[in-house]
Protein backbone atom coordinates (compact mmCIF):
# COMPACT_ATOMS: atom_id res chain seq x y z
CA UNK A 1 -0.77 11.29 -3.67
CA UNK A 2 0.61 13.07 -0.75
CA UNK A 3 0.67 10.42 1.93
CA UNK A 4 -0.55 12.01 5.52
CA UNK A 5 0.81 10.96 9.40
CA UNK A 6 -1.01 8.84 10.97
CA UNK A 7 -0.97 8.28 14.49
CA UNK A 8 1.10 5.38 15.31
CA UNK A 9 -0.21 2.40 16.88
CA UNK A 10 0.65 1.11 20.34
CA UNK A 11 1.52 -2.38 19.40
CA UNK A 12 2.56 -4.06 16.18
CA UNK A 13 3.77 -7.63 15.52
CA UNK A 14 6.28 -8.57 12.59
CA UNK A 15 6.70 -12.14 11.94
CA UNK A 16 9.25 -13.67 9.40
CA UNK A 17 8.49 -16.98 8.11
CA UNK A 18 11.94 -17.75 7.08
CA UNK A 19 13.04 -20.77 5.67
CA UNK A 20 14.75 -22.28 8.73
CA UNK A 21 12.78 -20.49 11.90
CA UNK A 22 9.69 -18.73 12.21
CA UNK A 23 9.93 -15.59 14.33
CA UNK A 24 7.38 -13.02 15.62
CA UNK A 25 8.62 -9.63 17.77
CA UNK A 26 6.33 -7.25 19.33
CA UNK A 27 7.13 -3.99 19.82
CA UNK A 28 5.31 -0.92 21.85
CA UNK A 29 5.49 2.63 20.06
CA UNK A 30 5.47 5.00 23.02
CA UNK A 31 6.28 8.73 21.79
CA UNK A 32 7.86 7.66 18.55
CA UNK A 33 10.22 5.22 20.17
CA UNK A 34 10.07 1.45 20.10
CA UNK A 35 10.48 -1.01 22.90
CA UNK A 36 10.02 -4.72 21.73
CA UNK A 37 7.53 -6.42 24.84
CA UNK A 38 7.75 -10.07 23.15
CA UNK A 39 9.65 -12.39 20.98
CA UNK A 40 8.80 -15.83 19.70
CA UNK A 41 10.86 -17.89 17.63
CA UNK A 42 10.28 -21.71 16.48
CA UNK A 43 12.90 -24.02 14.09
CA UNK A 44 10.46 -25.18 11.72
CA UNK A 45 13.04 -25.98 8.80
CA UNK A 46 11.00 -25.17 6.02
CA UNK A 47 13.26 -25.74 3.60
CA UNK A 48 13.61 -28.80 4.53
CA UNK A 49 10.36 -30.25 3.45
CA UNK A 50 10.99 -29.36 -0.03
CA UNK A 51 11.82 -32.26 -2.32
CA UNK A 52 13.01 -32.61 -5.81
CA UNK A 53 10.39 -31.21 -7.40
CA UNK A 54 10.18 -28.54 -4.90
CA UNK A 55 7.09 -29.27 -3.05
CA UNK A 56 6.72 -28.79 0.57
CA UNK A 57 5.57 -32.18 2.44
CA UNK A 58 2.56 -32.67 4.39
CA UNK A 59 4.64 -33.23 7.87
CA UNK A 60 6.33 -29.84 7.47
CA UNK A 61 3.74 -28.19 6.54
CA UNK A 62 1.73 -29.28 9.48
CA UNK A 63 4.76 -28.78 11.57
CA UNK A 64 4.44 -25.32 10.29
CA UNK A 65 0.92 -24.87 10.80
CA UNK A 66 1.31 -26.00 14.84
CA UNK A 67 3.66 -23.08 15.35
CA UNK A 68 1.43 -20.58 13.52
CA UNK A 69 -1.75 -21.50 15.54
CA UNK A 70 0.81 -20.44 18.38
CA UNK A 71 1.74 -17.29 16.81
CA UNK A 72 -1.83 -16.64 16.48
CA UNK A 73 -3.27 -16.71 19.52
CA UNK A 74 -0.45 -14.18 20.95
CA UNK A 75 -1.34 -12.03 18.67
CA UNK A 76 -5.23 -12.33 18.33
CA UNK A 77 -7.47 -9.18 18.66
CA UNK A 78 -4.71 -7.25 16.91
CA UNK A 79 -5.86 -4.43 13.98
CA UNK A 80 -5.23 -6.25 10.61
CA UNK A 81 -3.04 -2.87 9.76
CA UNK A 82 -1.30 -3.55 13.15
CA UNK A 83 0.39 -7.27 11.61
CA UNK A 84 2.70 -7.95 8.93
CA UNK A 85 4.05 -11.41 7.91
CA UNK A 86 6.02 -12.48 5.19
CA UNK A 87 7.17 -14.92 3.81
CA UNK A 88 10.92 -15.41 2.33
CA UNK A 89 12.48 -18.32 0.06
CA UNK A 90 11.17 -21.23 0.72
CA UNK A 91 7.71 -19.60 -0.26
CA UNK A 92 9.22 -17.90 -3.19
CA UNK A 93 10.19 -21.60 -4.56
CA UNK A 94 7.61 -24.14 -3.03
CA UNK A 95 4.97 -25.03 -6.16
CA UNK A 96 2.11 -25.90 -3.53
CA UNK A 97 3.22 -22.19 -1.48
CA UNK A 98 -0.28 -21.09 -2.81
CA UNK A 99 -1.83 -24.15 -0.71
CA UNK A 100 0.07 -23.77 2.11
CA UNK A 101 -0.69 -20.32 2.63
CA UNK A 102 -4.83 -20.04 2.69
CA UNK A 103 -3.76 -22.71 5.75
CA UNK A 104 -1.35 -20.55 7.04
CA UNK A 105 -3.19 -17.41 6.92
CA UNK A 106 -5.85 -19.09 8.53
CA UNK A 107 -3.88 -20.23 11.27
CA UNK A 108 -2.56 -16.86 11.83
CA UNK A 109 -6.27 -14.94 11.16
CA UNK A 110 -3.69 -12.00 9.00
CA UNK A 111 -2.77 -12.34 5.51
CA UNK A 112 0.84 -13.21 4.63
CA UNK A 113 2.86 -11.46 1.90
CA UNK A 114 5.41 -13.42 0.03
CA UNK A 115 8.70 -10.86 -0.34
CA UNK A 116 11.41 -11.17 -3.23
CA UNK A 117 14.87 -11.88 -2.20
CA UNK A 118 15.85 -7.95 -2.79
CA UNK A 119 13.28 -6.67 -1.16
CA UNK A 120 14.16 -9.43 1.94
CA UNK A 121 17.71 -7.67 1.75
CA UNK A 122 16.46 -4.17 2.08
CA UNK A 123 13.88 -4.62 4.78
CA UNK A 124 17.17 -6.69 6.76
CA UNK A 125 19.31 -3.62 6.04
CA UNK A 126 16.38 -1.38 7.66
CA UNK A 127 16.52 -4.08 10.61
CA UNK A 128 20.14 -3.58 11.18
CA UNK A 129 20.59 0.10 10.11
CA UNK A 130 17.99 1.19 12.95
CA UNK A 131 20.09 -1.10 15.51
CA UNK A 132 22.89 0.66 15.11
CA UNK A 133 24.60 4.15 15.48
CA UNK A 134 24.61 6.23 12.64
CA UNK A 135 28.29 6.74 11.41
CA UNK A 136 29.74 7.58 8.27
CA UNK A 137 30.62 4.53 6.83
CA UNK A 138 30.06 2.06 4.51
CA UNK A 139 28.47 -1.10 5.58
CA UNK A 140 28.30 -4.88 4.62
CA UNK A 141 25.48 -7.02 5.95
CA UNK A 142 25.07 -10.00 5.52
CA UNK A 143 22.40 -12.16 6.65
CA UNK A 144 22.04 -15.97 6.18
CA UNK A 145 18.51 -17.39 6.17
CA UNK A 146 17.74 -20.88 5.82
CA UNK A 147 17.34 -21.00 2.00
CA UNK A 148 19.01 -17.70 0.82
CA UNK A 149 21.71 -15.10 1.93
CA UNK A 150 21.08 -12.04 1.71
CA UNK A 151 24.32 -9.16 1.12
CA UNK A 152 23.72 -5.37 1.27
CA UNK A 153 26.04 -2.04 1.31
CA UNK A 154 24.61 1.22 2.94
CA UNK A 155 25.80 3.90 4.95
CA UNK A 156 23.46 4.64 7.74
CA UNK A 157 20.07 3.98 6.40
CA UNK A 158 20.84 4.55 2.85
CA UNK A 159 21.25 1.22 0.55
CA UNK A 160 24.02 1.12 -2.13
CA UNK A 161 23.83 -2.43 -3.32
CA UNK A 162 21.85 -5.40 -2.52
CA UNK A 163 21.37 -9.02 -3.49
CA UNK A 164 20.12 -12.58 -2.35
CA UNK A 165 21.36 -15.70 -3.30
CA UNK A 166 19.96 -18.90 -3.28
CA UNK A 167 21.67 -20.44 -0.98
CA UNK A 168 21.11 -21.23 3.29
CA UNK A 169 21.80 -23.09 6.17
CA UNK A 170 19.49 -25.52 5.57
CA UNK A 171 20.13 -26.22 1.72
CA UNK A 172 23.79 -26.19 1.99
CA UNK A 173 23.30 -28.23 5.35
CA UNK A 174 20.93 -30.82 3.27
CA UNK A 175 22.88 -30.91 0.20
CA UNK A 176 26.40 -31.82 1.42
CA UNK A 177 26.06 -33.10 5.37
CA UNK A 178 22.16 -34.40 5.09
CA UNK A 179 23.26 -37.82 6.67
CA UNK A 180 26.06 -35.91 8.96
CA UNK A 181 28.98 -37.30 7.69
CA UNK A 182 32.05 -35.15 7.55
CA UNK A 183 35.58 -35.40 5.96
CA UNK A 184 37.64 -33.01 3.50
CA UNK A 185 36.10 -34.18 0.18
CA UNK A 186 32.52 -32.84 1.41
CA UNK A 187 33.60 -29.70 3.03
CA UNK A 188 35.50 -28.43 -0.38
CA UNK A 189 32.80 -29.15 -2.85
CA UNK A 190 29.94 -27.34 -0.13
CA UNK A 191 33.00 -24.51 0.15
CA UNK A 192 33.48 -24.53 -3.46
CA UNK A 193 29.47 -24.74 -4.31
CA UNK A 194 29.15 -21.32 -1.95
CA UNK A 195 32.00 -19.43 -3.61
CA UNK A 196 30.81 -20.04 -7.22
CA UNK A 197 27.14 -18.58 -6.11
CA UNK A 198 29.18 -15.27 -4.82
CA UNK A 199 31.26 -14.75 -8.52
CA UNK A 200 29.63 -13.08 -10.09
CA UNK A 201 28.70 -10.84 -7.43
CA UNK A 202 32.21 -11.02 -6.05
CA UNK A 203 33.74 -7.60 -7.39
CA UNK A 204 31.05 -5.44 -5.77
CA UNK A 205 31.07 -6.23 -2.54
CA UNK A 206 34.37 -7.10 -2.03
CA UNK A 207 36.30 -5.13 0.97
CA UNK A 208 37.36 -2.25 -1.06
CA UNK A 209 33.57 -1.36 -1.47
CA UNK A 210 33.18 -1.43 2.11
CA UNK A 211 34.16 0.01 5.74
CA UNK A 212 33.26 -2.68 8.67
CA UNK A 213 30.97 -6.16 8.47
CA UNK A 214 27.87 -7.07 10.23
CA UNK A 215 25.90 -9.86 10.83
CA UNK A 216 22.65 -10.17 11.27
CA UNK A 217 20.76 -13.67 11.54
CA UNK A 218 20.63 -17.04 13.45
CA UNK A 219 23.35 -18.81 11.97
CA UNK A 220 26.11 -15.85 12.08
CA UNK A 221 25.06 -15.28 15.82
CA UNK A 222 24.71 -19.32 16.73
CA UNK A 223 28.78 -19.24 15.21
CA UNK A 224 29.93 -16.05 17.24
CA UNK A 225 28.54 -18.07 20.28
CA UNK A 226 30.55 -20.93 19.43
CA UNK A 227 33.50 -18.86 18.66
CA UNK A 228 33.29 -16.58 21.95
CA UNK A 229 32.46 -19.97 23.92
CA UNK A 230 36.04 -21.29 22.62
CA UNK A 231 37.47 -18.49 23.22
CA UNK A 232 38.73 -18.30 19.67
CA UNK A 233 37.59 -14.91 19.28
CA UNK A 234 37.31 -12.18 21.70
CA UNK A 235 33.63 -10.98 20.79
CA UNK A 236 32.67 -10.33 17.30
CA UNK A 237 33.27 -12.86 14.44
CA UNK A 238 37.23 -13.08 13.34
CA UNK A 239 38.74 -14.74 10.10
CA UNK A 240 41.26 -16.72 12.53
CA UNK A 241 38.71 -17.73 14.73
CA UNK A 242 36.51 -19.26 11.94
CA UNK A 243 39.91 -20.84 10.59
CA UNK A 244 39.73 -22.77 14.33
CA UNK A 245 36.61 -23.97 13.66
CA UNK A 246 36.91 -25.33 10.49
CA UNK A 247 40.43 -27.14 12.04
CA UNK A 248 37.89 -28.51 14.57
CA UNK A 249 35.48 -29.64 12.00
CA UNK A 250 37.87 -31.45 9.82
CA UNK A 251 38.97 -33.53 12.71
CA UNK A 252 35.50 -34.83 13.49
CA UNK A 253 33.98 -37.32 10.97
CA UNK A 254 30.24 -36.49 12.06
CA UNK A 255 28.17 -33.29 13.25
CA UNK A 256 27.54 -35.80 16.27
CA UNK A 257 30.79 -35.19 17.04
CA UNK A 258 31.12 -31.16 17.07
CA UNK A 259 30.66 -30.63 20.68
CA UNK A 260 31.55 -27.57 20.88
CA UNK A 261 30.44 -25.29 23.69
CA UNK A 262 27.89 -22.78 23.45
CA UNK A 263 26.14 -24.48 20.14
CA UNK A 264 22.70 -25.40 20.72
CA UNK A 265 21.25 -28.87 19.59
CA UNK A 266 18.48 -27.33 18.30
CA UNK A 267 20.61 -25.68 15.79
CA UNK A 268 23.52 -28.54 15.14
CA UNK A 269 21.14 -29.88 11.77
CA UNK A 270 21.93 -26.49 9.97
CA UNK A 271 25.17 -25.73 11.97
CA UNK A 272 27.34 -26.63 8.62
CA UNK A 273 25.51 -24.82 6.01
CA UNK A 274 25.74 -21.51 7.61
CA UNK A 275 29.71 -22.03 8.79
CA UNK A 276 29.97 -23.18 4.99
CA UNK A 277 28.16 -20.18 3.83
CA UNK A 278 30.35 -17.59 6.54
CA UNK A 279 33.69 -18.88 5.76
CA UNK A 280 33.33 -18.83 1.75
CA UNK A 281 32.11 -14.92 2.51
CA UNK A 282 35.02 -14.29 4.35
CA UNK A 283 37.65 -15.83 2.18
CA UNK A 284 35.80 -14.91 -0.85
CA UNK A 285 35.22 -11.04 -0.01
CA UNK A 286 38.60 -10.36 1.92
CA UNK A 287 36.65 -9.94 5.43
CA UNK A 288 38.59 -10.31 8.23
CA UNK A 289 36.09 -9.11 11.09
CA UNK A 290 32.39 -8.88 11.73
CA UNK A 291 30.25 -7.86 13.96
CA UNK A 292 26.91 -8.87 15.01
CA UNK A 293 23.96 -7.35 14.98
CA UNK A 294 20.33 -7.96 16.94
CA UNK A 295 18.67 -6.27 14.46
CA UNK A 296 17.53 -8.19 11.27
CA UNK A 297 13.97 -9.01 8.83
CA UNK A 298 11.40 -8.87 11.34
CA UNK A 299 12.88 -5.49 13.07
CA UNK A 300 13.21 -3.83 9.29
CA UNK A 301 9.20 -4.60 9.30
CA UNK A 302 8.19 -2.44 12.00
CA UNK A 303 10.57 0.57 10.93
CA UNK A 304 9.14 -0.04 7.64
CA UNK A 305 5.54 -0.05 9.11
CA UNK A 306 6.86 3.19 10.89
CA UNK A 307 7.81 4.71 7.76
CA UNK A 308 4.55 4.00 6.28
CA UNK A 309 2.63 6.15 8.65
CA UNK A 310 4.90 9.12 8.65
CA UNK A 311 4.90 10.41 6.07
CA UNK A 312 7.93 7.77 4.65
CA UNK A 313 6.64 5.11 2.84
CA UNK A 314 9.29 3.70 0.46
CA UNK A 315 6.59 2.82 -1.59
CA UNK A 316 5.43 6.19 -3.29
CA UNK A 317 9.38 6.59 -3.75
CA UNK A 318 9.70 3.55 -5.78
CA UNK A 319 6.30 4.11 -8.24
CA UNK A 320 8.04 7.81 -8.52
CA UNK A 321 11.23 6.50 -9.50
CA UNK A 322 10.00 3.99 -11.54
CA UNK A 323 7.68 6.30 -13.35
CA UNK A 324 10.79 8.79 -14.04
CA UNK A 325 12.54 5.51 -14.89
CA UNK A 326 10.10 5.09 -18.00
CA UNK A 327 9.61 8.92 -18.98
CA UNK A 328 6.16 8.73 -17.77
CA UNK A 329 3.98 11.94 -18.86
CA UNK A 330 3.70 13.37 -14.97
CA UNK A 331 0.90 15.74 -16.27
CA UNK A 332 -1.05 12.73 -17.51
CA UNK A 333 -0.64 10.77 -14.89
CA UNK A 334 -1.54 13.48 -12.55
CA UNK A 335 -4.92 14.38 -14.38
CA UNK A 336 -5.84 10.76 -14.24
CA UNK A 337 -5.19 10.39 -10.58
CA UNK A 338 -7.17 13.68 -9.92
CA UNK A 339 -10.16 12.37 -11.51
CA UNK A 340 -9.77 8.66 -9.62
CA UNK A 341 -9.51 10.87 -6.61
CA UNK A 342 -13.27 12.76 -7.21
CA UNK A 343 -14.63 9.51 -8.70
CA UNK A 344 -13.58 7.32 -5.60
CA UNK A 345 -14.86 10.43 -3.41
CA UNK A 346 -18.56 9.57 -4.83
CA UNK A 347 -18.71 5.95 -5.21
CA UNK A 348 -17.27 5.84 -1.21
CA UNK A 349 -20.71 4.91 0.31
CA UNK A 350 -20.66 1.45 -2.20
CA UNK A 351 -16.84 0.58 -1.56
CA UNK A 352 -16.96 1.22 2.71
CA UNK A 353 -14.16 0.83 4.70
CA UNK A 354 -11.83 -0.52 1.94
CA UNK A 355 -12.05 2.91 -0.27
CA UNK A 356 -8.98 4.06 1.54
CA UNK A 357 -6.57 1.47 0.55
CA UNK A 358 -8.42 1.05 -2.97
CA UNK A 359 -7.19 4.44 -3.35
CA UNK A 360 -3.95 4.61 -2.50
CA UNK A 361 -3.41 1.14 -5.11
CA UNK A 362 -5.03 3.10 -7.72
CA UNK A 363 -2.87 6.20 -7.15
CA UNK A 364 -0.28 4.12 -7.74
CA UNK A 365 -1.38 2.62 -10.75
CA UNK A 366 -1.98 5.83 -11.99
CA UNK A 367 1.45 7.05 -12.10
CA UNK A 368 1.95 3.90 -13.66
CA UNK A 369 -0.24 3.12 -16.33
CA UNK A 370 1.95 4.72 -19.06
CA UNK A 371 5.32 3.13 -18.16
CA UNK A 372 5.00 0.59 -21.03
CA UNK A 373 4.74 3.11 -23.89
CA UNK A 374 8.37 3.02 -23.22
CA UNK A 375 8.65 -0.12 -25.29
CA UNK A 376 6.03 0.21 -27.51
CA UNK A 377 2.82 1.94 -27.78
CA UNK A 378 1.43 -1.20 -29.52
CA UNK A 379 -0.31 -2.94 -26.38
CA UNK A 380 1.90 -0.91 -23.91
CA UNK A 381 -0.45 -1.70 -21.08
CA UNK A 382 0.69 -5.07 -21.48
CA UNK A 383 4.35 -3.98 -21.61
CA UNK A 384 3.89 -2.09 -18.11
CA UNK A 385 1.81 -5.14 -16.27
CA UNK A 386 5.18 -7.33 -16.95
CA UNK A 387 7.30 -4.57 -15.98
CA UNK A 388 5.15 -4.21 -12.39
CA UNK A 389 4.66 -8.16 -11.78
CA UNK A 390 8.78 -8.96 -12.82
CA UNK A 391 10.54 -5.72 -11.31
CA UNK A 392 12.16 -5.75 -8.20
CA UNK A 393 10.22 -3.09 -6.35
CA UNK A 394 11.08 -1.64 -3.27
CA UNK A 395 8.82 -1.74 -0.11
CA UNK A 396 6.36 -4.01 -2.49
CA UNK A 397 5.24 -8.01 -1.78
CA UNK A 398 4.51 -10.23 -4.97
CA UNK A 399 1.03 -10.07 -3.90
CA UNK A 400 1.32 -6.19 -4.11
CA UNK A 401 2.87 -5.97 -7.33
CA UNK A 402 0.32 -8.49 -9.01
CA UNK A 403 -2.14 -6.40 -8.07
CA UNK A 404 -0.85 -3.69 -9.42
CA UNK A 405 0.47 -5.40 -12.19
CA UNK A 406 -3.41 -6.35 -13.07
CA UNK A 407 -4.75 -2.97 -12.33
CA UNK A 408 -2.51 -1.60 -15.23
CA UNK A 409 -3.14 -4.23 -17.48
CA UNK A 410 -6.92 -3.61 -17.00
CA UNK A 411 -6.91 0.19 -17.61
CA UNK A 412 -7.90 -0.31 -21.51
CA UNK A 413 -8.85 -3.11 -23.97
CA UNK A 414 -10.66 -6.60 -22.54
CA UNK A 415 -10.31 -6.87 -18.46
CA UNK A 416 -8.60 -9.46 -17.19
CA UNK A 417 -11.09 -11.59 -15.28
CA UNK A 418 -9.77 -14.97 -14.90
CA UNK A 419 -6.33 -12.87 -13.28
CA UNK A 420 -8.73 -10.90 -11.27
CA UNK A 421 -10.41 -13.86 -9.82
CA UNK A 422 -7.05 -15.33 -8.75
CA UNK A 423 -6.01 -12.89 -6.12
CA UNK A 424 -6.18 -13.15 -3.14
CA UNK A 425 -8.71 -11.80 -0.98
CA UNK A 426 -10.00 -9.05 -0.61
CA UNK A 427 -8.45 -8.15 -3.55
CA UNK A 428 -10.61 -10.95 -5.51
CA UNK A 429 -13.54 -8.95 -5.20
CA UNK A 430 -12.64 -5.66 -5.26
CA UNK A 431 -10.19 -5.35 -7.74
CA UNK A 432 -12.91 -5.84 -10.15
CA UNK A 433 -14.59 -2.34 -8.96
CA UNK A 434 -11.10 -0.78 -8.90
CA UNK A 435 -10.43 -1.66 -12.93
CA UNK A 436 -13.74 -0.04 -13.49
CA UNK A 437 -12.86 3.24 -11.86
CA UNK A 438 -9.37 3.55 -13.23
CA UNK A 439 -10.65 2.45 -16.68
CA UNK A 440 -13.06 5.29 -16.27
CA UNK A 441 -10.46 7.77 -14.95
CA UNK A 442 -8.37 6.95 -18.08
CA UNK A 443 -10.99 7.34 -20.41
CA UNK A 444 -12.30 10.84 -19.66
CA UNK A 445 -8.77 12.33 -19.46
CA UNK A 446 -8.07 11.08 -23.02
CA UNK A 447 -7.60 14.30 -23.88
CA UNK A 448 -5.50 15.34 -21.68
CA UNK A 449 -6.79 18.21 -20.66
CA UNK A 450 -8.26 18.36 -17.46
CA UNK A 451 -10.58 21.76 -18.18
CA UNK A 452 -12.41 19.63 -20.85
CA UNK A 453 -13.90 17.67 -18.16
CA UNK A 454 -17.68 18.95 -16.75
CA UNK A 455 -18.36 18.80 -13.39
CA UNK A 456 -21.05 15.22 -13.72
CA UNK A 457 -22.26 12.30 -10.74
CA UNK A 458 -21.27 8.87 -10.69
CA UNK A 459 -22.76 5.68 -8.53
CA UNK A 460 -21.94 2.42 -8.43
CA UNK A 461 -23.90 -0.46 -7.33
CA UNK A 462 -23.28 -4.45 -7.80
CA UNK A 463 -23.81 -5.03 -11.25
CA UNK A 464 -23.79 -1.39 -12.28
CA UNK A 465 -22.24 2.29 -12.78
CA UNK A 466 -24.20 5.21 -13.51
CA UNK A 467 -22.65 7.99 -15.43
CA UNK A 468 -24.99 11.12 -15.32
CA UNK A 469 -23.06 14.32 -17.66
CA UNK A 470 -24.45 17.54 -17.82
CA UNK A 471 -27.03 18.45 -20.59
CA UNK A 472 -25.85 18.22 -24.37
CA UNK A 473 -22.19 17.59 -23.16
CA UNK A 474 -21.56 14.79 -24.85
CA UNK A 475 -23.20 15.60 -27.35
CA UNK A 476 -20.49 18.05 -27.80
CA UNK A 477 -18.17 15.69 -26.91
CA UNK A 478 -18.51 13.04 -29.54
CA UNK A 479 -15.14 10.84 -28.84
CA UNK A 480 -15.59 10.56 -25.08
CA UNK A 481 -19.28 9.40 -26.24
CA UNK A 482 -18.00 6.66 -28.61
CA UNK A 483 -15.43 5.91 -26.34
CA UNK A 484 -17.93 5.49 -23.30
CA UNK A 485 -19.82 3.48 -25.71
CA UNK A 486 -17.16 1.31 -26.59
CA UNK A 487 -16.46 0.69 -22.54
CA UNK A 488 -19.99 -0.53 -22.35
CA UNK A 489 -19.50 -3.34 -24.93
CA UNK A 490 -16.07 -4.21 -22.84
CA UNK A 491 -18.03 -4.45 -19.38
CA UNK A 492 -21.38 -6.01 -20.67
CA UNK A 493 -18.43 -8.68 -21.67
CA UNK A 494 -18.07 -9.30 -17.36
CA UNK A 495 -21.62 -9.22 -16.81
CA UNK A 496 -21.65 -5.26 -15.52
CA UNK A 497 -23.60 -2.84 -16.85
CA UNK A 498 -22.40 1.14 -17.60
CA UNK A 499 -25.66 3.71 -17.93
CA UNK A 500 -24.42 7.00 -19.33
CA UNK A 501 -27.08 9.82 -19.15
């Protein structure tokens, strides 16, 4: 599907519920160009109301909850399409995230998406690439959250390598200074804990790979603050300035005892995790500058928003790719997205307002549905649903991708019900109509052939699709009878009935 410009809207929010602070920036689009009118940011410390078993408590969670109400009311009366939120580690690993987040969301009044770590390091590089001047070279950026670090390559806009690891400000901070005790012994082993997370990741983005460092996040600017306020470096982040820190560190025996100008209380809990996490970068990947950027998650979600409206939404790019990826058959997938096309076209007045982005999900599945006949033809549908759910796709949430995970395992064979029902809303309900429609779309292109097809009328109601072919055509047609057949058996199954006249 060829995705047309919209108009852009005059205000849209982007909130990051990251793992140490929550933030929300608003930004004005006046003539294409952004201006940001409001920014709100809250230490919750998310991740550090996951214990052992990694299940966020009830006091952070309510802690949490009290800043989202906040959040909320600034940005209530805004168009659902107007808000994105998402959500970053500590919601990738909490087992009670599900929980949490019909609270959250309710808070907020906007649905939250829950992002991968790769896709977290793209939208960051989008953040930061927009923030800066376009140049020729190659850039590192590295952002640390409060439960992972994200590390990217690009050269203006254009990403060469990224990857997150699991590891933060707040989990280093909580797993070697939790009761703020500081000596030698504790600062090698957190050193040493950060290093071995960057091995194996080591070689490709060491300074060879790479022409000038930026930073981009809370913790990288809280320690350029320090280090300007010391007057250890003269603006941007230095190697030998971060060497005077740690000399300052070691000869305190408690983060009580840091006092260092320009650090904020608010941020001396965490204030060892992400110097831990800077200065094993920096030794580990031969970086003797940075810079710092203003630019980071919540900024790469408007441009990304942007994107989507113009004309540019990563999105399409990555089901094309991936499709290519798998040696899709383009002409298939084509025919069956025609026919999805003219069949959502007619069932419109049932579906309402949500036909449009029905549509564009089932485009997408569409150019999809084949991928796992790259394994094996044997239950390939299956095959492709894993591939969808467990790939790192760009410009996608995990919410996304399950749901178009499901939708592709639900073009042929039993439907998926019990997954269905698990989504979250609106998806819940609709999905259901969606698998019907592509399973349809599928069906009557099994030929692949799209001049077999007769022109015929289609309506769908609650419990029921009507299927009305011109006279004697099936008849004529007797495997796209039995095969309509067939689907009737599988949907009488769900408690939905398919008349075919």
């Amino acid at each position: 599907m060829t995705n047309t410009t919209e108009q852009a809207p005059e205000l849209i929010a982007a909130i990051d519920l990251g793992s140490n602070s929550f933030h929300m920036i608003i930004c004005r689009v006046t003539d294409g160009q952004l201006k940001t009118i409001d920014r709100i940011k809250e230490m919750v410390r998310l991740a550090s109301g996951l214990n052992g078993r990694n299940i966020l408590d009830e006091a952070t969670q309510e802690r949490a909850l009290a800043c989202l109400k906040r959040f909320g009311q600034r940005i209530q009366g805004f168009p659902e399409s107007n808000v994105h939120i998402v959500g970053t580690n500590t919601l990738r690993t909490a087992k009670n995230a599900a929980n949490f987040l019909r609270h959250a969301e309710k808070a907020l009044g906007y649905p939250i998406h829950i992002i991968s770590g790769i896709e977290e390091a793209r939208l960051i590089y989008q953040g930061v690439a927009h923030s800066l001047q376009s140049n020729a070279q190659r850039r590192l950026v590295m952002d640390i959250g409060g439960g992972s670090t994200e590390y990217i390559i690009g050269t203006n806009s254009s990403i060469a390598q990224k990857e997150s690891l699991r590891m933060g400000c707040v989990t280093v901070s909580n797993r070697f200074f939790a009761d703020g005790a500081i000596n030698q012994q504790k600062l090698n082993s957190a050193l040493l804990f950060v290093k071995q997370r960057l091995r194996g990741d080591k070689k490709q983005f060491s300074r060879k790979n790479w022409d000038e460092a930026i930073g981009a996040s809370g913790s990288i600017r809280a320690i350029r603050k320090v280090l300007v306020a010391q007057h250890w470096t003269p603006g941007g982040i230095t190697l030998e300035g971060l060497e005077q820190l740690k000399k300052h560190i070691l000869n305190c025996s408690h983060t009580s005892e840091l006092k260092l100008d320009g650090l904020d209380q608010e941020r001396l809990p965490v204030f060892m995790g992400g110097f831990v996490v800077l200065y094993a970068t920096f030794t580990s990947l031969g970086i003797e500058t940075m810079s710092v950027s203003d630019g980071a998650l919540r900024e790469g979600l408007i441009y990304d928003h942007l994107g989507r409206i113009s004309n540019h939404d990563v999105r399409s790019q990555t089901v094309s790719t991936l499709a290519k990826h798998y040696n899709t058959d383009t002409n298939q997938s084509e025919l069956v997205k025609s026919t999805i096309s003219d069949l959502m076209k007619q069932v419109k007045p049932f579906l309402g307002a949500q036909s449009k982005m029905m549509l564009q999900q089932l485009l997408w599945a569409a150019e999809l549905h084949e991928i796992g006949r790259n394994i094996a033809h044997s239950q390939y549908h299956k095959h492709g649903a894993y591939i969808i759910k467990h790939g790192d796709l760009a410009g996608f949430s995990q919410q996304d991708q399950n749901l178009l995970s499901i939708l592709v395992l639900s073009h042929r064979k039993k439907i998926p019900l019990k997954k269905i029902a698990e989504l979250p809303e609106p998806w819940d309900n609709l999905a259901f109509y969606m698998a019907i429609i592509f399973r349809l779309a599928v069906l009557l292109q099994r030929n692949r052939n799209y001049s077999a097809l007769p022109e015929f009328e289609i309506s769908l109601t609650k419990k029921c699709l009507q299927l009305n072919f011109p006279n004697n055509w099936l008849a004529n047609a007797p495997l796209t009878h039995a095969d309509l057949q067939q689907e009737q058996a599988y949907l009488e199954k769900s408690d939905f009935s398919l008349d075919i006249n």
